[in-house]
Structures are given as C-alpha cells and as structure tokens.
Protein backbone atom coordinates (compact mmCIF):
# COMPACT_ATOMS: atom_id res chain seq x y z
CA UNK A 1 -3.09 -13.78 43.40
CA UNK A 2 -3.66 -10.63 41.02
CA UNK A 3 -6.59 -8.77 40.27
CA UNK A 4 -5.96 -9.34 36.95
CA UNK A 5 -6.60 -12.34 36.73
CA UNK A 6 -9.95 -11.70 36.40
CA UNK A 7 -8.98 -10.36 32.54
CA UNK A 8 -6.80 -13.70 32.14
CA UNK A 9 -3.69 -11.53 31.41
CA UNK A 10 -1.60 -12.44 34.89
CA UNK A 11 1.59 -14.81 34.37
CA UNK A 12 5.10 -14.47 35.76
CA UNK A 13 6.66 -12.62 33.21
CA UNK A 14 3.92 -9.56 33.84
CA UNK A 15 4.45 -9.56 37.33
CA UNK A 16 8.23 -9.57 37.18
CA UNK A 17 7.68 -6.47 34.65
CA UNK A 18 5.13 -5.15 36.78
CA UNK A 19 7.51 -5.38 40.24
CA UNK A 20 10.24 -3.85 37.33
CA UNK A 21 8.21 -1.30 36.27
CA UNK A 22 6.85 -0.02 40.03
CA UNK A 23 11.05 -0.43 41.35
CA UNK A 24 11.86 2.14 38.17
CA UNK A 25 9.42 4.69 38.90
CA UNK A 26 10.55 5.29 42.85
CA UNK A 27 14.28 5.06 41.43
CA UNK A 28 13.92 7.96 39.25
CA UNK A 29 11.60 9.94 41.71
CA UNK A 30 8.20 9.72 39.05
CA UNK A 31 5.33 11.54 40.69
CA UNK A 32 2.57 11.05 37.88
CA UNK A 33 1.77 7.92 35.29
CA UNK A 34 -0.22 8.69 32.66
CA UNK A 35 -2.38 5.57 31.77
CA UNK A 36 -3.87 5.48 28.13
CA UNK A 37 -5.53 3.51 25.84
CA UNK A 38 -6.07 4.50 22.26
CA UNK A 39 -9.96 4.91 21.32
CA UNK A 40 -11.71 3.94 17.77
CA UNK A 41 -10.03 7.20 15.61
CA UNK A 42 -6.43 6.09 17.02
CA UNK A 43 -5.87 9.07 19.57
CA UNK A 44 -4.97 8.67 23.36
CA UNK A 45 -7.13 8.89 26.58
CA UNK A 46 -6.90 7.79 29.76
CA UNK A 47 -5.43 9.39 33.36
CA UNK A 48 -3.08 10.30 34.72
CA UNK A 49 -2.53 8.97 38.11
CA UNK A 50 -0.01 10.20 41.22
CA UNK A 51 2.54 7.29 41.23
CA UNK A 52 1.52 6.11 44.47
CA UNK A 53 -1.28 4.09 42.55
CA UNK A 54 1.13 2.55 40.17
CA UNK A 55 1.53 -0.93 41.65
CA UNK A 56 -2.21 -1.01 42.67
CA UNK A 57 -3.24 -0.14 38.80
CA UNK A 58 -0.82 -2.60 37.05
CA UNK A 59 -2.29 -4.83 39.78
CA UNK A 60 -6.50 -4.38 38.94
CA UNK A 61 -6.25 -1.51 36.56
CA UNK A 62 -8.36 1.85 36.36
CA UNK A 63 -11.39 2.89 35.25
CA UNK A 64 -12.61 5.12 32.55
CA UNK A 65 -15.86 5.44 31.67
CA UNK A 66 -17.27 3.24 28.73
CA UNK A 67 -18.75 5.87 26.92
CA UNK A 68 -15.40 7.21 25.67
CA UNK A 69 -15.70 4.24 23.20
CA UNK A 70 -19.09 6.10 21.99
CA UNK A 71 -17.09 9.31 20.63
CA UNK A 72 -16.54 10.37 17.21
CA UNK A 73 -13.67 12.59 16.20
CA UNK A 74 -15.57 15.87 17.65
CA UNK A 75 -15.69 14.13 21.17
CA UNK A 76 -19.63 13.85 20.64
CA UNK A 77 -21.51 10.58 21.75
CA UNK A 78 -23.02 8.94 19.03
CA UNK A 79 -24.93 5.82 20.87
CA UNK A 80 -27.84 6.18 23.35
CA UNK A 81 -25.43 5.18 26.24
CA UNK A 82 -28.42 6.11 28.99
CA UNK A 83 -30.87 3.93 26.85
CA UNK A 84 -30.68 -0.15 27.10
CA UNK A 85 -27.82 -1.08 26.18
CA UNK A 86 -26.20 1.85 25.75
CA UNK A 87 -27.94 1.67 22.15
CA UNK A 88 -24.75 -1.27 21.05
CA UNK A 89 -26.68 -4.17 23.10
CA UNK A 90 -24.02 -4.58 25.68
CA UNK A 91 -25.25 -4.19 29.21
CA UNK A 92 -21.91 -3.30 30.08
CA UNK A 93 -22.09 0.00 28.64
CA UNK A 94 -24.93 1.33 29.46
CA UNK A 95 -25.21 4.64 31.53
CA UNK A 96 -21.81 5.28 30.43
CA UNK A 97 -20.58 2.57 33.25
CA UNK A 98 -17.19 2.21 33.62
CA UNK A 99 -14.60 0.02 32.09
CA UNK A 100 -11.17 -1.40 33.45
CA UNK A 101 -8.13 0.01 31.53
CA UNK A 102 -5.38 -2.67 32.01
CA UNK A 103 -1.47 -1.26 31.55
CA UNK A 104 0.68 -3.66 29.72
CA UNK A 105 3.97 -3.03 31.64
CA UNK A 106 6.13 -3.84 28.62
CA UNK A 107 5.04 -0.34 27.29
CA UNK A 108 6.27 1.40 30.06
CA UNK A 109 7.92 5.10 28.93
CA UNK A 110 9.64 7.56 31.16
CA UNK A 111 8.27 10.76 29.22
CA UNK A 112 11.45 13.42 28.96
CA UNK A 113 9.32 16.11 27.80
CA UNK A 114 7.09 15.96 31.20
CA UNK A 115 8.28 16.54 34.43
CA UNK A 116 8.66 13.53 36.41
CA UNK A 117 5.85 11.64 34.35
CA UNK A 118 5.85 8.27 32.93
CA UNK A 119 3.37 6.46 30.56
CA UNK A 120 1.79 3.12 30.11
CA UNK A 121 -0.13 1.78 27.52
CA UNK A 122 -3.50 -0.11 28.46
CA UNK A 123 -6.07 -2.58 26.72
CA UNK A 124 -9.53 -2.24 27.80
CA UNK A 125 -11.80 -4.96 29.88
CA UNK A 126 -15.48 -4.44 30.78
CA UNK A 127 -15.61 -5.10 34.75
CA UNK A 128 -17.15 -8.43 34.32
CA UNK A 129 -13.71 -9.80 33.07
CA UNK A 130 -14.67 -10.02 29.36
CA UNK A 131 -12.56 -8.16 26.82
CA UNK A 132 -14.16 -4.98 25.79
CA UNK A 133 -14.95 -5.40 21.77
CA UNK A 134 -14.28 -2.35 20.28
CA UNK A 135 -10.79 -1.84 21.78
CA UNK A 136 -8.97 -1.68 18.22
CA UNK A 137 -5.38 -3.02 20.45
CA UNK A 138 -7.20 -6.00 21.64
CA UNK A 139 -8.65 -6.56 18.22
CA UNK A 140 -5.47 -6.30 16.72
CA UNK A 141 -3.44 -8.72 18.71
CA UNK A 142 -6.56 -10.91 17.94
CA UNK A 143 -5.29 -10.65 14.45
CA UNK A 144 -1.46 -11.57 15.31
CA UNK A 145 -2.67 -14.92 16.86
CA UNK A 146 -4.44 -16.11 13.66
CA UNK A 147 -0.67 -15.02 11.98
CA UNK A 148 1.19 -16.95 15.01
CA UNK A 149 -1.40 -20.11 14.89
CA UNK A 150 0.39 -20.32 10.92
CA UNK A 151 4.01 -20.36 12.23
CA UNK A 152 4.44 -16.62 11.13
CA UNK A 153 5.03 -12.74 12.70
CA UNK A 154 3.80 -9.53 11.03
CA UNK A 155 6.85 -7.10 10.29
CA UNK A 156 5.60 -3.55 9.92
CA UNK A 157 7.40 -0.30 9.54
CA UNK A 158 5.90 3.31 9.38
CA UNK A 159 6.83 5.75 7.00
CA UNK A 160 4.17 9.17 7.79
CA UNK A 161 4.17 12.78 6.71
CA UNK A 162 2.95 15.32 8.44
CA UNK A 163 2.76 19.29 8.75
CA UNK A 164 4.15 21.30 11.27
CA UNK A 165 3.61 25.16 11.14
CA UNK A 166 4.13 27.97 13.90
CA UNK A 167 1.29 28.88 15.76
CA UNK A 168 0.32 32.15 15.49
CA UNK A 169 -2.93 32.30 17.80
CA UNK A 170 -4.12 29.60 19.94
CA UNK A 171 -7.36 30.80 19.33
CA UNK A 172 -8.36 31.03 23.05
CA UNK A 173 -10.84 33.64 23.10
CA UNK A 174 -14.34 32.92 24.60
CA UNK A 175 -16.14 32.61 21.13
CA UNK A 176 -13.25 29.74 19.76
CA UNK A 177 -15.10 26.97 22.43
CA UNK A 178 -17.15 24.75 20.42
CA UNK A 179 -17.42 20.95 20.09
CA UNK A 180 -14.66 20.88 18.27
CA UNK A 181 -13.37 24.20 18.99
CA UNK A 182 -11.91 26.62 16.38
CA UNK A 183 -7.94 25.42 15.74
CA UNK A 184 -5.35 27.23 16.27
CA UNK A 185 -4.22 30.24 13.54
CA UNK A 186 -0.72 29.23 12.40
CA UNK A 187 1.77 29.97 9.66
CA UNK A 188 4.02 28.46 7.35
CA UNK A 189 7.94 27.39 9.02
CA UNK A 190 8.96 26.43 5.25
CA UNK A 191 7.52 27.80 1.94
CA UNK A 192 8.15 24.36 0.46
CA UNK A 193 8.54 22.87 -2.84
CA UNK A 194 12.20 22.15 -1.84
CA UNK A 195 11.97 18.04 -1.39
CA UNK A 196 14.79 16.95 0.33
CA UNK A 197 17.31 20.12 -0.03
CA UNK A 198 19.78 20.41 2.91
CA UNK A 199 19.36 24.21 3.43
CA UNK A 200 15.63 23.91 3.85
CA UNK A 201 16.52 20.92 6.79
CA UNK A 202 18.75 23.39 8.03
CA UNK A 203 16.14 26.16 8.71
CA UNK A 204 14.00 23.56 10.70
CA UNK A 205 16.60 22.01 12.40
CA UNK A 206 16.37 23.25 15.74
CA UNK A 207 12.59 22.24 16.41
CA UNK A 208 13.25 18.74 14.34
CA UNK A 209 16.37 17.94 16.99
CA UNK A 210 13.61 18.63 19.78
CA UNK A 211 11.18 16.12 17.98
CA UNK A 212 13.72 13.58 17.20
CA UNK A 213 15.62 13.75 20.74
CA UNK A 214 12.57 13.45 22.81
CA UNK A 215 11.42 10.54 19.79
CA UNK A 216 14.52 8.83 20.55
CA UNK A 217 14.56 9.11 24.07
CA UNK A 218 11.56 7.03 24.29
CA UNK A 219 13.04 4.32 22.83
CA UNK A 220 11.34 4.58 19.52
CA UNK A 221 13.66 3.52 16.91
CA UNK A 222 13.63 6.83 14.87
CA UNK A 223 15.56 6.02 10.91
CA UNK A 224 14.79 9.47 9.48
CA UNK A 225 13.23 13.10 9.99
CA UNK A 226 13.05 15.13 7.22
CA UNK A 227 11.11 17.90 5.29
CA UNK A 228 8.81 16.82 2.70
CA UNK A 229 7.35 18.52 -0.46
CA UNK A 230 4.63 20.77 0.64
CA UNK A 231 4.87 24.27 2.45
CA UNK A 232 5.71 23.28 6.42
CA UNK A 233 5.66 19.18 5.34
CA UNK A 234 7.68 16.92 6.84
CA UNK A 235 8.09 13.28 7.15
CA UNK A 236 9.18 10.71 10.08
CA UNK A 237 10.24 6.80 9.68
CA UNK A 238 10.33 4.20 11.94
CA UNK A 239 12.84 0.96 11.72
CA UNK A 240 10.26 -2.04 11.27
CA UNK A 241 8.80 -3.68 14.38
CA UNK A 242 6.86 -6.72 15.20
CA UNK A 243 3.40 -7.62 15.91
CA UNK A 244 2.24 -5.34 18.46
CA UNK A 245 4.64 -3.39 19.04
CA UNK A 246 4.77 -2.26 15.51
CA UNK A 247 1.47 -0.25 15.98
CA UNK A 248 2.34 0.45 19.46
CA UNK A 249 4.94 3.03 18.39
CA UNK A 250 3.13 4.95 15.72
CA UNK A 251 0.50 5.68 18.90
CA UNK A 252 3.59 6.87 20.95
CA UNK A 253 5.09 8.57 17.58
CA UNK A 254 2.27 10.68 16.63
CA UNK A 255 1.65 11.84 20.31
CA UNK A 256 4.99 12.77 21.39
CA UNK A 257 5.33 14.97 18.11
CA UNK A 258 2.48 16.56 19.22
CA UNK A 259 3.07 17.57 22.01
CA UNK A 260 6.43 18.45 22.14
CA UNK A 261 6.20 20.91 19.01
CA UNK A 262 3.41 22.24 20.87
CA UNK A 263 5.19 22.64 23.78
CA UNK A 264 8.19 24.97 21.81
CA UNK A 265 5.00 26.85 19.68
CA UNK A 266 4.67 24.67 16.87
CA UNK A 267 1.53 22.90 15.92
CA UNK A 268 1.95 19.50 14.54
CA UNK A 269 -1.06 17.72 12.36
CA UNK A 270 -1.28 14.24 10.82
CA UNK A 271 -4.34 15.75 9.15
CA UNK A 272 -4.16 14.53 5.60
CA UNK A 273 -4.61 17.64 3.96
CA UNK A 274 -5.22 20.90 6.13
CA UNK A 275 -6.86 23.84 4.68
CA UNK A 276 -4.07 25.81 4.03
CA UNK A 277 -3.15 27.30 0.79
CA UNK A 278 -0.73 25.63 -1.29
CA UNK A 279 -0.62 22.35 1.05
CA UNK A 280 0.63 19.28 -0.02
CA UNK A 281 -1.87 15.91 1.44
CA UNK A 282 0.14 13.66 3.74
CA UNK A 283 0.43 9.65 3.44
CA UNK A 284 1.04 6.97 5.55
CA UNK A 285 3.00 4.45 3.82
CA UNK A 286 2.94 1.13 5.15
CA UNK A 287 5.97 -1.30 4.80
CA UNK A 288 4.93 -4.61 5.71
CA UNK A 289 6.14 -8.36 5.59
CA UNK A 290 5.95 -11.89 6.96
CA UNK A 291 9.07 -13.47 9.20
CA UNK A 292 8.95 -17.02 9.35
CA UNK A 293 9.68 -19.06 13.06
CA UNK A 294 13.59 -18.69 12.10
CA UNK A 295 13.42 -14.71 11.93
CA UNK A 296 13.54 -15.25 7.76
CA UNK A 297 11.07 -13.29 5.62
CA UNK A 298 9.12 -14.98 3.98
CA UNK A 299 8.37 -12.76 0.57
CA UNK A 300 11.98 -12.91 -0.90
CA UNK A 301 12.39 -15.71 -3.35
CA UNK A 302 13.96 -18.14 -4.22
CA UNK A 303 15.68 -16.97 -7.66
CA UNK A 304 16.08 -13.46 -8.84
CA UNK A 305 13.95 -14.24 -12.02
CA UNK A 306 10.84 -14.05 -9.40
CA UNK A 307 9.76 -10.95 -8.15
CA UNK A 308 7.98 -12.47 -4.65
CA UNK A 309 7.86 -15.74 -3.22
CA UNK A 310 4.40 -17.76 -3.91
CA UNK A 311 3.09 -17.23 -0.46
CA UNK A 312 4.66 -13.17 -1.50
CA UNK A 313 2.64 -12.79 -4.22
CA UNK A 314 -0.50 -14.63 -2.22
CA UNK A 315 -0.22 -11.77 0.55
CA UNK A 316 -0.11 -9.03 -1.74
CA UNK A 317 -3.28 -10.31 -4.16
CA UNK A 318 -5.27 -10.65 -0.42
CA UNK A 319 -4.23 -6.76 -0.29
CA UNK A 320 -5.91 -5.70 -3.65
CA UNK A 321 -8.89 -8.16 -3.18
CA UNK A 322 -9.67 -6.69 0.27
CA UNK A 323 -8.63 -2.85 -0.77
CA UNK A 324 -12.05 -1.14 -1.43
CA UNK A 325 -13.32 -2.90 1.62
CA UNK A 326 -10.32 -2.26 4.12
CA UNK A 327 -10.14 1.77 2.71
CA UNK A 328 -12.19 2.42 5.66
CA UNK A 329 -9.42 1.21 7.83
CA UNK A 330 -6.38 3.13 6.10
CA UNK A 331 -8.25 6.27 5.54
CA UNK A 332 -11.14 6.60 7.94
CA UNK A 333 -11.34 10.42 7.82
CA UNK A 334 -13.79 12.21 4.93
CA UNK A 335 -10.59 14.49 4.68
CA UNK A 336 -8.09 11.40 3.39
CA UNK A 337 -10.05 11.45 0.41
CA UNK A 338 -8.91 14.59 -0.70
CA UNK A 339 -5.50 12.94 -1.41
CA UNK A 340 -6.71 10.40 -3.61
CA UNK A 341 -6.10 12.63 -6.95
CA UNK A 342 -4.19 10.91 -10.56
CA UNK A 343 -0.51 11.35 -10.88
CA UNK A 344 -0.19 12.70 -7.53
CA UNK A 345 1.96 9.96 -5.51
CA UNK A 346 -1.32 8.36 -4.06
CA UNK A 347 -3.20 5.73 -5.34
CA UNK A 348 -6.41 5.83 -7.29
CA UNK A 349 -7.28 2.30 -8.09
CA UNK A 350 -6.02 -1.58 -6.73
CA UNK A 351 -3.20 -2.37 -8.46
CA UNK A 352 1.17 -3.22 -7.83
CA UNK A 353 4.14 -2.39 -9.38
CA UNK A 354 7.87 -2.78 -8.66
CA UNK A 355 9.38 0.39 -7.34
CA UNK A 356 6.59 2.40 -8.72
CA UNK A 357 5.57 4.83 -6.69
CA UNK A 358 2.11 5.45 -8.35
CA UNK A 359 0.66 1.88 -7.70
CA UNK A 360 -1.09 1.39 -4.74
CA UNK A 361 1.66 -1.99 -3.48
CA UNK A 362 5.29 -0.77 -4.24
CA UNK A 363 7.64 -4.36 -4.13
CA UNK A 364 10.62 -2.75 -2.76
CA UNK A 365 13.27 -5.22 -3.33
CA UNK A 366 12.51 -8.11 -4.36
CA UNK A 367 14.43 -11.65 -6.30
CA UNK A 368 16.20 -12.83 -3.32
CA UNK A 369 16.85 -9.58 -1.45
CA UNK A 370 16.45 -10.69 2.11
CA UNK A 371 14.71 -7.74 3.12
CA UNK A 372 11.87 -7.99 0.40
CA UNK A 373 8.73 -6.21 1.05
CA UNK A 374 5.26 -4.60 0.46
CA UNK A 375 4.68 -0.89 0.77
CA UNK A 376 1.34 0.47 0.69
CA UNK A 377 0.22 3.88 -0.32
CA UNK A 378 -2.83 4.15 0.52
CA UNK A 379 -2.87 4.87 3.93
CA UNK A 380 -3.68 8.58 5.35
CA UNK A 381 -1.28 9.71 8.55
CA UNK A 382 -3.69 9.65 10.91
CA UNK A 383 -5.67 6.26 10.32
CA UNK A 384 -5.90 3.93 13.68
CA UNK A 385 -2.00 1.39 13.50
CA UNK A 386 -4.34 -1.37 14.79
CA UNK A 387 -7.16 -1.27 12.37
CA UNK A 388 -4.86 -0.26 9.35
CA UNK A 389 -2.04 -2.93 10.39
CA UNK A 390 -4.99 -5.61 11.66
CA UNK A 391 -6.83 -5.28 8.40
CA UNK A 392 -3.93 -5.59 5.83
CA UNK A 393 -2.46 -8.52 7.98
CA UNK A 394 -6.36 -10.24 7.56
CA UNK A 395 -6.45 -9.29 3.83
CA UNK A 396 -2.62 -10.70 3.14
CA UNK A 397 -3.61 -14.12 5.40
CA UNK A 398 -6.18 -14.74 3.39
CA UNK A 399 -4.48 -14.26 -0.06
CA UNK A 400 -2.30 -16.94 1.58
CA UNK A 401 -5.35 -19.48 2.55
CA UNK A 402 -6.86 -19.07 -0.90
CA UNK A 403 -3.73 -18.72 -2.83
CA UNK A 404 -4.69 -15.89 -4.93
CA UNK A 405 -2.83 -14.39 -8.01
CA UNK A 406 -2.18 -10.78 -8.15
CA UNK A 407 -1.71 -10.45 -11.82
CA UNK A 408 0.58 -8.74 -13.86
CA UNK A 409 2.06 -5.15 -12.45
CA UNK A 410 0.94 -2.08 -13.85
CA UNK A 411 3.49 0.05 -15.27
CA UNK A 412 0.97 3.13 -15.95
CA UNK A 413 -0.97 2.40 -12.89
CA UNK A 414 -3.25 5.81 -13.17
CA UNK A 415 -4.29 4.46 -16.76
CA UNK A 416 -4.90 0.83 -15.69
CA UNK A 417 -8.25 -1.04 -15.35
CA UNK A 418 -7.67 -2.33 -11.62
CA UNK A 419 -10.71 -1.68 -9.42
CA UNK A 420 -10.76 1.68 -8.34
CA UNK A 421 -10.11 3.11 -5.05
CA UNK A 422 -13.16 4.72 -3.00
CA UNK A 423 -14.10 8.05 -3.63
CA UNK A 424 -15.11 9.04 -0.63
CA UNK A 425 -15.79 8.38 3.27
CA UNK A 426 -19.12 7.47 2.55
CA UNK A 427 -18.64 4.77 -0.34
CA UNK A 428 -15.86 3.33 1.63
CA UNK A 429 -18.37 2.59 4.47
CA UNK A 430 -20.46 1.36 2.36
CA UNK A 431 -17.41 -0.93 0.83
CA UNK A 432 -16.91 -2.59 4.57
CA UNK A 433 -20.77 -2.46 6.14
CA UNK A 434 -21.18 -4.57 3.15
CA UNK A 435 -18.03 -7.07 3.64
CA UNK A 436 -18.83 -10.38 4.81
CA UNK A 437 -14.37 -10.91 5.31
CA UNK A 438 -14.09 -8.01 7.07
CA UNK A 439 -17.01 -8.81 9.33
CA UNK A 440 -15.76 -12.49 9.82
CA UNK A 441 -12.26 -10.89 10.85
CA UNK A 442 -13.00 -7.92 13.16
CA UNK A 443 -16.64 -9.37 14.04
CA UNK A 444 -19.86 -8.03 13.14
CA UNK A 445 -20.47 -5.52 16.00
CA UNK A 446 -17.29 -4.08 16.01
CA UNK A 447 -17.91 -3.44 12.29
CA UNK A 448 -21.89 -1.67 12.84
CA UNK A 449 -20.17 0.30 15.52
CA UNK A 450 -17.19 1.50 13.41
CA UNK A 451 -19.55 2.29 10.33
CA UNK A 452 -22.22 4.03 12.64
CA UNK A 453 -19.80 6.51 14.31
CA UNK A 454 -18.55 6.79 10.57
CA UNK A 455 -21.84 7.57 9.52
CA UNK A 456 -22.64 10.13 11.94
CA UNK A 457 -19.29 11.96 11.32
CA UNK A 458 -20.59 12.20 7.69
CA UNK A 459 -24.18 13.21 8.46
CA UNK A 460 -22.32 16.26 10.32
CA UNK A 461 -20.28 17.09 7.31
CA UNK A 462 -22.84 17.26 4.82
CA UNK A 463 -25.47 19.65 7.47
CA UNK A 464 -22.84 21.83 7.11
CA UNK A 465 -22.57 24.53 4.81
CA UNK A 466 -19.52 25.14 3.08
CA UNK A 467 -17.50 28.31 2.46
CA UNK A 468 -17.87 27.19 -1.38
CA UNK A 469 -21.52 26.78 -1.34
CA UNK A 470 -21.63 30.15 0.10
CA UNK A 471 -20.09 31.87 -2.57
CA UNK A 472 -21.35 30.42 -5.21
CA UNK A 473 -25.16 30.92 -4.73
CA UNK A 474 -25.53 33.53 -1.89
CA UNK A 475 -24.88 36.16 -4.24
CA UNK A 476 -26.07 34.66 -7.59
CA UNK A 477 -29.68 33.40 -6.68
C-alpha cells in the first residue's frame, strides 16, 4: 500500500508510471528532480530533490510550506499565516505549516537544458489528506469532470506572444535587491514593425532554434515560432491538447522559454506590455472546442448555411455572458489592461465575429469544417492555463445547460453596443467578487482568496508614485 493513498490518487496505472518513471531516471544517470507545482499567478515552485528521493516522493510526496499559496506576484504574504487560521480559516495553514506536493508521473520531463535534471509536475494536498483549495490544477481538473460527467472533453490550443530582448545588465548590484528587485536592463534583438518578414526570422534564428529545440525536446508539440509585430515580439503556438494536459504545457512552455533564453543572455517576458519604448502588448489567444465520446467536435455543423452547431453557438453565448466576470481569470495582472485599447487587435467589449480579428470570439472555420472552433482574444500571456482554461470551460458549459443565444456577429465590433470589457484590474475584481457563477464554479473561498491577493497587488500599485505624476506636478505646483 502507497502513501498516497491517503490523497485518494493511488491506482495501478500510477504505480506502473511511477515504477516507469523511477526505472527512466537511473537509466539515463538523473541526479536531481525538480518537483513543482504552479501557485495562484501561474508561475512554478517547488524543489528540487537528489534523485535518490524519487521513488519515495512519487510514493508520499514532499512538502512545501503552505504559505507559498499566500504570495502575490512580488513574493509578499498577503494573509496573517501566524494568526488563526492563517487569516483564510483553514487550520491547515496556519503558521505557514506545510503542505504535501504530489507528482503526477504522467508529467514526467527529462529537462535538456539542465544537466542531468528531470521535472515533475505536482498537485497540492494539505497533510490531513484533503485537497488543498486554492491549487488552481486541482481546481481545474475539477472543472474537466463536470465536462466528462456530460459525455464531452475540452480541446484547447495556445497561441501567446511574448518579448524577448538581450540583456544588457542583470542588474546585480547591491542597491537592485528589493521585493521585487529591479529587472534586468536589456535591449531591443529586432527593431520591429516587420510582421512576419523572413529576413527579420532570419536575424533571430539562432536563439529561436535554441527555444524551439529544447521546446520540442520536451515533448511539447511546438506548430510555430515566429516574430511578431512589436520591437523584440515574438509569438509561440501549440498543437491543441486535451483536458489537462492542455494547460499543463503552457506551464512547461512559458518556463522553458525562460530559462533557456536566459541561459544564452536573452531575457524572455510574457509581460503584457513592458515599459519599453515603442512596445507592442502581447495576447494570449485561446483556441478552444468540445470533442464528443467518438473524438468528433462538437461545434461544426451540420450544413454550411450554419455558422456553429446549437450546442456551438450555446458555448460561445456562456463565453460573452460570463466575460466581464471571468476577465479576472484571462487577465489577472493591472498591466493586461494596458492592451485593451480600440482598433488595436484586442478586444474592448463582449461580442463574436467570423474571422474577425477585432471581436473578442473569432469562429475560425466554421459550416461543417471538422475542425471548427472558438478563439478568444482576450486573454493576456501570462494569465494562470488553469483559471483561464477552467473558467471559459465553466462559462461555455453553462451556455450549454441554459441554451443561450449569442446574437448576431458584429462586423464593426469596436463600434458595437456589446457589454464592454473591464477597464481595469480593479473593476474586474469587482466583476468576479460580485459573481454568484463564478463563485458556484471555483467555490467561494477560492474566489475571496483570489480577489484579496488581487486587491492587495492593487493597493501596492496605487501607494506608488508614478514617474508621470512626478513630472507633471513636482515642478508645476
């Protein structure tokens, strides 16, 4: 008997993998695992561990301490953890007591950019056996079992830009420390404003080839790499993937670019929109679909006078009805909303169009194309895959359940009278504190913890005071 079967998650197919996964690692000589989960914001922590504890971590798992779910994006805690219950009423928490991270073997990596390393995904438990709540994974694959109890799989492929520029200074001196520290000084590799011209490819070729060998290597199944608009933009696309998995690999995605430009002197960013002159923001466009028990889609239909199937056109009114309150999910950042700007490529306001890359749902395909789908704009690069994925797939489910009519498509979508987008971080939290679906779906704590860390991420931004606020007054008053 396993350990793990205190979290409920042993059966025979994870210990095969597990025995598979512990026989791989001695045959190619591993000495370290990294074990990570991915926190509220979407970004990797965990351990790494000397491969001698693999078997004996797959086995019980290994513990990080709780309070890492208590960070917001400058790594401050934002709960009383050393109060009663850690200031989120749950015992387990408090005094920053440790939590079980549990690898899922099936997400086992050999990393070729580290020597001798491998990687392993992991959900997080609270000791006691009970899942811990604000692990977005867990609440995710909550989300795929409400799809799978209908007879249907979420189909969800990644399409995110991103900026990749040469550092210049690490910005290492004693005075850069800070929580967060100063970021590194970089500059431009391309001057931009050359979308998609094969001599501008060709000049970032050799750091690309790194990114999209060591992307490939890993099993990710890379379709494109390319430069984008903007000065130093590029963009990365993933074949879709199901359920989990799908979300799985824009975790692995965004980290290994990461680290191996910064590994050959590059700096990588899924920032939306860096503070950089002449930048282009960055999107994360979401291609997304429903595959029946046969492996059909379930959006294409059944003529090619129709646009979307019924249960098509269903999803994708669930999307606009739930869009002002799932923002927070696709763009959690107060930068994302910087992006948000009329005739720009990114949405403004809730509303579709076929092939229209100014609506916030693109139909791409459509009739009886059998690989009919919904993109969304709206998303910002470096939103969390299992909020932003787990939200749209509640929002589409319940266009389904209620069958809702998206209306008409808008074929000026800037000038159109569909609800309008959130402005900013702060009305968007406001949009989901306030959503009784989105607290039925993800559960009422998880959505007071989400909105609080939110909340003190803003209350931060606005004690600041800005280089603009500067010089406009200091000299004038």
């Amino acid at each position: 008997m396993s350990e793990t079967d205190r979290y409920g998650l042993w059966t025979p197919e994870r210990a095969e993998k597990s025995a598979e996964v512990v026989a791989r690692a001695n045959e190619l000589g591993l000495e370290l695992i990294r074990f990570s989960f991915v926190d509220q914001h979407g970004l990797l922590r965990g351990k790494t561990m000397m491969v001698d504890e693999l078997a004996s971590i797959l086995n019980s798992g290994c513990a990080a301490p709780s309070s890492l779910l208590a960070k917001d994006t400058s790594h401050r805690t934002v709960f009383p953890v050393f109060s009663e219950g850690a200031g989120l009423d749950l015992a387990q928490m408090q005094g920053a007591a440790d939590m079980a991270m549990l690898p899922d073997p099936f997400t086992f990596r050999v990393l070729p950019w580290a020597a001798k390393t491998g990687w392993l995904l992991c959900d997080l438990y609270f000791l006691d056996g009970r899942p811990a709540p604000f692990c977005s994974r867990g609440l995710y694959n909550r989300t795929l079992r409400k799809a799978a109890d209908a007879g249907w799989d979420y189909m969800a492929g990644a399409e995110l830009e991103f900026h990749l520029f040469r550092i210049k200074d690490e910005r290492l001196a004693l005075e850069d420390a800070g929580q967060p520290g100063m970021p590194p000084e970089v500059m431009l590799t391309s001057q931009g404003y050359r979308y998609l011209t094969e001599d501008q490819f060709d000049r970032l070729e050799p750091v690309l080839d790194r990114i999209r060998q060591g992307v490939q290597a890993i099993g990710l199944p890379l379709r494109s790499l390319e430069v984008e608009f903007g000065p130093s933009q590029c963009e990365v696309t993933l074949a879709p993937l199901l359920g989990l998995a799908a979300a799985d690999a824009v975790v692995l995605l965004r980290s290994a670019v990461r680290q191996i430009a910064r590994r050959l002197g590059y700096h990588a960013t899924f920032m939306c929109r860096p503070r950089i002159p002449n930048v282009i923001s960055s999107g994360w466009h979401l291609h997304q679909s429903l595959i029946d028990s046969r492996g059909d889609g379930l959006f294409p239909a059944t003529d090619d006078k129709a646009m979307l199937s019924a249960e098509g056109r269903a999803y994708m009114a669930g999307l606009l009805t739930h869009a002002r309150d799932g923002a927070l999910f696709a763009a959690p950042t107060i930068n994302a909303y910087r992006r948000y700007r009329p005739n720009s490529l990114a949405p403004d306001r809730a509303n579709w169009g076929h092939d229209n890359r100014g609506a916030m749902l693109r139909v791409v395909g459509g009739g009886r194309d059998p690989a009919t789908h919904l993109e969304n704009r709206v998303g910002e690069p470096a939103a969390n895959p299992y909020l932003y994925m787990g939200s749209q797939l509640l929002a589409g489910l319940d266009g389904i359940a209620r069958e809702l009519d998206p209306g008409p498509p808008s074929d000026t979508p800037y000038g159109s009278d569909a609800t309008p987008l959130p402005r900013s971080l702060a009305e968007a939290v406001a949009a989901t504190r306030d959503s009784s679906f989105f607290r039925d779906g993800f559960g009422s704590n998880f959505i007071d913890y989400y909105c609080a860390i939110k909340d003190f991420e803003i209350a931060r931004y606005e004690a600041e005071v800005s280089e603009w606020e500067h010089r406009e007054y200091f000299d004038t008053f």
